[in-house]
C-alpha atoms as a PDB file:
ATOM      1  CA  UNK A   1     339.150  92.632 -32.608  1.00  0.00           C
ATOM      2  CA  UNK A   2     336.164  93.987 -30.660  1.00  0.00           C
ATOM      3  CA  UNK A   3     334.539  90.974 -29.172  1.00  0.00           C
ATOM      4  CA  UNK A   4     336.330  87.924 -29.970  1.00  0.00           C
ATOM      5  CA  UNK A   5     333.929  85.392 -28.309  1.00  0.00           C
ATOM      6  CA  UNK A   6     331.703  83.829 -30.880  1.00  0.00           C
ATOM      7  CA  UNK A   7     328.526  81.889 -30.404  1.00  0.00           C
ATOM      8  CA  UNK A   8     328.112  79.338 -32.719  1.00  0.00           C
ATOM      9  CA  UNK A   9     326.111  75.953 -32.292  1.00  0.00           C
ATOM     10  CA  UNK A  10     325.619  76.641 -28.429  1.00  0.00           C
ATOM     11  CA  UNK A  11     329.192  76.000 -28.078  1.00  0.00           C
ATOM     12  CA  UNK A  12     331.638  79.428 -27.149  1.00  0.00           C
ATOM     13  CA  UNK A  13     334.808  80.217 -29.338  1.00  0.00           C
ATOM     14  CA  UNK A  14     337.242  83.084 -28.521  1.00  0.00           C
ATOM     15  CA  UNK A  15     339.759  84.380 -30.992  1.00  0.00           C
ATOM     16  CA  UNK A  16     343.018  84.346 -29.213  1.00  0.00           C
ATOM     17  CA  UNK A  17     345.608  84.839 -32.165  1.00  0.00           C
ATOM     18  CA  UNK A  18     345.888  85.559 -35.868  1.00  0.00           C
ATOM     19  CA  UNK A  19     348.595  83.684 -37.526  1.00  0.00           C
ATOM     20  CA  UNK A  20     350.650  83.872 -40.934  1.00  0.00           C
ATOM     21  CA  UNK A  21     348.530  82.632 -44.034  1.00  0.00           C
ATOM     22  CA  UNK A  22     345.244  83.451 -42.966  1.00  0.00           C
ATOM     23  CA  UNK A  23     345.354  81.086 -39.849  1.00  0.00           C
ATOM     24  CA  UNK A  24     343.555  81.629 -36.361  1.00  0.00           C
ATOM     25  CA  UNK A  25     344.311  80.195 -33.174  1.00  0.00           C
ATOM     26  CA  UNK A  26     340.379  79.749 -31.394  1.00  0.00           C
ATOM     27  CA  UNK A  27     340.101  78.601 -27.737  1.00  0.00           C
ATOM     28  CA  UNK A  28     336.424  76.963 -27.197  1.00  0.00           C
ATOM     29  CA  UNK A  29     335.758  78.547 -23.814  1.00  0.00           C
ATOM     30  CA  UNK A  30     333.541  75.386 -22.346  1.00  0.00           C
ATOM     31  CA  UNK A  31     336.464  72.948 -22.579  1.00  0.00           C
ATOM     32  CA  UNK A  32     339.526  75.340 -22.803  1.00  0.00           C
ATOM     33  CA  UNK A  33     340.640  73.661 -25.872  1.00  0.00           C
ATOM     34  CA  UNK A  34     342.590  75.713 -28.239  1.00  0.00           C
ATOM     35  CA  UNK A  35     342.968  74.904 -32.125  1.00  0.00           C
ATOM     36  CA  UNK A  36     344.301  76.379 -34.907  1.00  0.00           C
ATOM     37  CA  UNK A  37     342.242  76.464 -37.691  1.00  0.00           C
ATOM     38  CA  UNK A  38     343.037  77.228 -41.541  1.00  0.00           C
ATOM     39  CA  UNK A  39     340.996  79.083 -44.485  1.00  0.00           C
ATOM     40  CA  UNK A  40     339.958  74.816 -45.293  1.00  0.00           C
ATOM     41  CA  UNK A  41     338.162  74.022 -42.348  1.00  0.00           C
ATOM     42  CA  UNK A  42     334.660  74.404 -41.791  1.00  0.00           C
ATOM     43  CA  UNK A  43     334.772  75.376 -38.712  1.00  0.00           C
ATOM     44  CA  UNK A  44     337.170  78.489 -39.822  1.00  0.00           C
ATOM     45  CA  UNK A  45     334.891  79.205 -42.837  1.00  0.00           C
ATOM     46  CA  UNK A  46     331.485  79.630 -39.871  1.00  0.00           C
ATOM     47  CA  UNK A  47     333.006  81.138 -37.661  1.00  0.00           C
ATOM     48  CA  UNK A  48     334.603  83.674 -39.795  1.00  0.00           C
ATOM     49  CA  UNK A  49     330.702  83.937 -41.257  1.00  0.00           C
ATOM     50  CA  UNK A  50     329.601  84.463 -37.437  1.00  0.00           C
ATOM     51  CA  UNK A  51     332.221  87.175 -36.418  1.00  0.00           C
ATOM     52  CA  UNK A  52     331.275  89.158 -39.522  1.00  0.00           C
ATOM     53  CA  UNK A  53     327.834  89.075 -38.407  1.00  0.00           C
ATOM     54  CA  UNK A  54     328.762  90.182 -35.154  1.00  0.00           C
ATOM     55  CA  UNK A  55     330.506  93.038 -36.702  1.00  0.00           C
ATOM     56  CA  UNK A  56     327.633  94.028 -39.045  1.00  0.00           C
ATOM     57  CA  UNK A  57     324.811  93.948 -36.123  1.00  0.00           C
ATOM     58  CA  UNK A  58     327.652  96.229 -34.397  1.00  0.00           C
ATOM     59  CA  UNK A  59     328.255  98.444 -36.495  1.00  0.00           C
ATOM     60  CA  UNK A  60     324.139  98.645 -37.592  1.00  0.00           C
ATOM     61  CA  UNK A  61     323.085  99.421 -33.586  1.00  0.00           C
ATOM     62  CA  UNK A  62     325.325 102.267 -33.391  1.00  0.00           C
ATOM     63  CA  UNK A  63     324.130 105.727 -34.046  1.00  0.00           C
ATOM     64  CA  UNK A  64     325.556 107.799 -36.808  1.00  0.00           C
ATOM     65  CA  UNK A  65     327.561 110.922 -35.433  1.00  0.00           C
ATOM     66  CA  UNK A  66     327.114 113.923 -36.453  1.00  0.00           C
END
């Protein structure tokens, strides 16, 4: 992915693995802690929401080539 760390809440998340079944493995980088969340968490569900907002105001701030 392009920039894995997310922002969300003031607290810092970093993808660090995509597992079977729709499953990521996030590391909050303030305590180190790394979880593994599933598509029925909440906190999978916003930070998916966040990343794909990263990704649109990425992919809207670069210029079109020609």
């Amino acid at each position: 992915m392009m920039n894995d760390k997310i922002e969300l809440n003031g607290k810092s998340f970093e993808i660090t693995g995509l597992l079977p079944n729709r499953e990521v493995q996030v590391t909050n980088t303030d305590t180190g802690r790394l979880t593994t969340l599933s598509p029925s968490d909440l906190l999978y569900n916003s930070l998916m929401d966040a990343k794909l907002e990263q990704i649109n105001k990425s992919i809207s701030n670069k210029p079109l080539k020609r």
